[in-house]
Protein backbone atom coordinates (compact mmCIF):
# COMPACT_ATOMS: atom_id res chain seq x y z
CA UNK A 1 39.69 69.31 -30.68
CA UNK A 2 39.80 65.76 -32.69
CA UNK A 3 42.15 64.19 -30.58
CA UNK A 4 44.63 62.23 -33.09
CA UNK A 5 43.89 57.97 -32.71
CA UNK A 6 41.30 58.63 -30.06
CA UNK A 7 37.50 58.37 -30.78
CA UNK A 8 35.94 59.64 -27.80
CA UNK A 9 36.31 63.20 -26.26
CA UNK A 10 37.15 62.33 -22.09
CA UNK A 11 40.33 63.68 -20.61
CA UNK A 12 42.36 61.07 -20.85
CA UNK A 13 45.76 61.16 -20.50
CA UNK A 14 46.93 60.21 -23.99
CA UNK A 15 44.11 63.26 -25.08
CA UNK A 16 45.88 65.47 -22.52
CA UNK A 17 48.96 64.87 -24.08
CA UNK A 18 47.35 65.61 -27.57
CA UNK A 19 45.31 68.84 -26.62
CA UNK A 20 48.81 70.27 -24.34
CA UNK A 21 51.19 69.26 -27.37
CA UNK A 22 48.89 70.09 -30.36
CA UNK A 23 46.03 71.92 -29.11
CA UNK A 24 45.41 75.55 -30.13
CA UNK A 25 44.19 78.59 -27.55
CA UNK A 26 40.42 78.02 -27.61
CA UNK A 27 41.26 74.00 -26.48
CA UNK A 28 43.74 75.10 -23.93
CA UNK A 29 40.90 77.18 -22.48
CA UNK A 30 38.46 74.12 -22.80
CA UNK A 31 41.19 71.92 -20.57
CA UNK A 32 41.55 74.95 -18.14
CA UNK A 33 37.59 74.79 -17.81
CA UNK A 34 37.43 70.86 -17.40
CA UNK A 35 40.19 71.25 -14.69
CA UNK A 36 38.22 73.77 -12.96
CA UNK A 37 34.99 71.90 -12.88
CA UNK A 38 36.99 68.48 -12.02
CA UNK A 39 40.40 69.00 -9.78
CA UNK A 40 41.22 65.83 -10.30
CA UNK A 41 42.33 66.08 -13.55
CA UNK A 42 44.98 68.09 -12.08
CA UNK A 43 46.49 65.06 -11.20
CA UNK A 44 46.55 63.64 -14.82
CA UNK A 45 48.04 67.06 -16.36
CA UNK A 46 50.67 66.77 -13.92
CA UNK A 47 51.45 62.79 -14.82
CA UNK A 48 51.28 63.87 -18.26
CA UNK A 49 54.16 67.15 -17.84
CA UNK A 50 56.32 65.48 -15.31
CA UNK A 51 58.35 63.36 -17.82
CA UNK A 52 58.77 67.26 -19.92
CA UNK A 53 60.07 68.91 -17.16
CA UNK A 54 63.36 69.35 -17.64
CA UNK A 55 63.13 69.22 -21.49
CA UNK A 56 63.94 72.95 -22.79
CA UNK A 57 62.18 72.05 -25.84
CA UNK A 58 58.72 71.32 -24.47
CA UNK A 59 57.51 74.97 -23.45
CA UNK A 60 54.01 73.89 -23.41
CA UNK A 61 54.17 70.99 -21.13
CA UNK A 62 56.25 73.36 -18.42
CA UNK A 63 53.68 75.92 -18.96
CA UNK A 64 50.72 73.25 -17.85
CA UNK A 65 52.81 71.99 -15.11
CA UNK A 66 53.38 75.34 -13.39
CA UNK A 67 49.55 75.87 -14.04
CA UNK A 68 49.38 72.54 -11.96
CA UNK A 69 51.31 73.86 -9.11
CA UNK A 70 49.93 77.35 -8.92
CA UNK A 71 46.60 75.90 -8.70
CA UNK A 72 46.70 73.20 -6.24
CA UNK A 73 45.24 73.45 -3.55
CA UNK A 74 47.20 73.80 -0.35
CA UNK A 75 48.13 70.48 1.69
């Protein structure tokens, strides 16, 4: 995905925002597959869905912040 104002393809969080809010199935599945190969972006999807989390509205943010917390690993 052409992430909107951005010019380079890292994760980012602004591009995390982007693919999460705009992105279609095939780039969820390419942020699932950068997650897996890097935990730490984890952390960014989470910093990214926090603010959303109570918003009804924002379905998709919730949906990547329980993916967050299902697939943390245990403390």
């Amino acid at each position: 995905m052409q992430h909107r104002h951005l010019d380079h393809q890292r994760y980012t969080l602004a591009a995390i925002d982007d693919v999460i809010a705009r992105g279609r199935w095939r780039d969820w599945a390419e942020l699932r597959q950068a997650v897996l190969e890097d935990r730490a972006l984890l952390d960014k999807v989470e910093r990214v869905c926090r603010p959303h989390a109570d918003d009804s509205y924002a379905q998709r943010h919730q949906f990547w912040l329980h993916y967050v917390e299902a697939h943390r690993a245990p403390a």
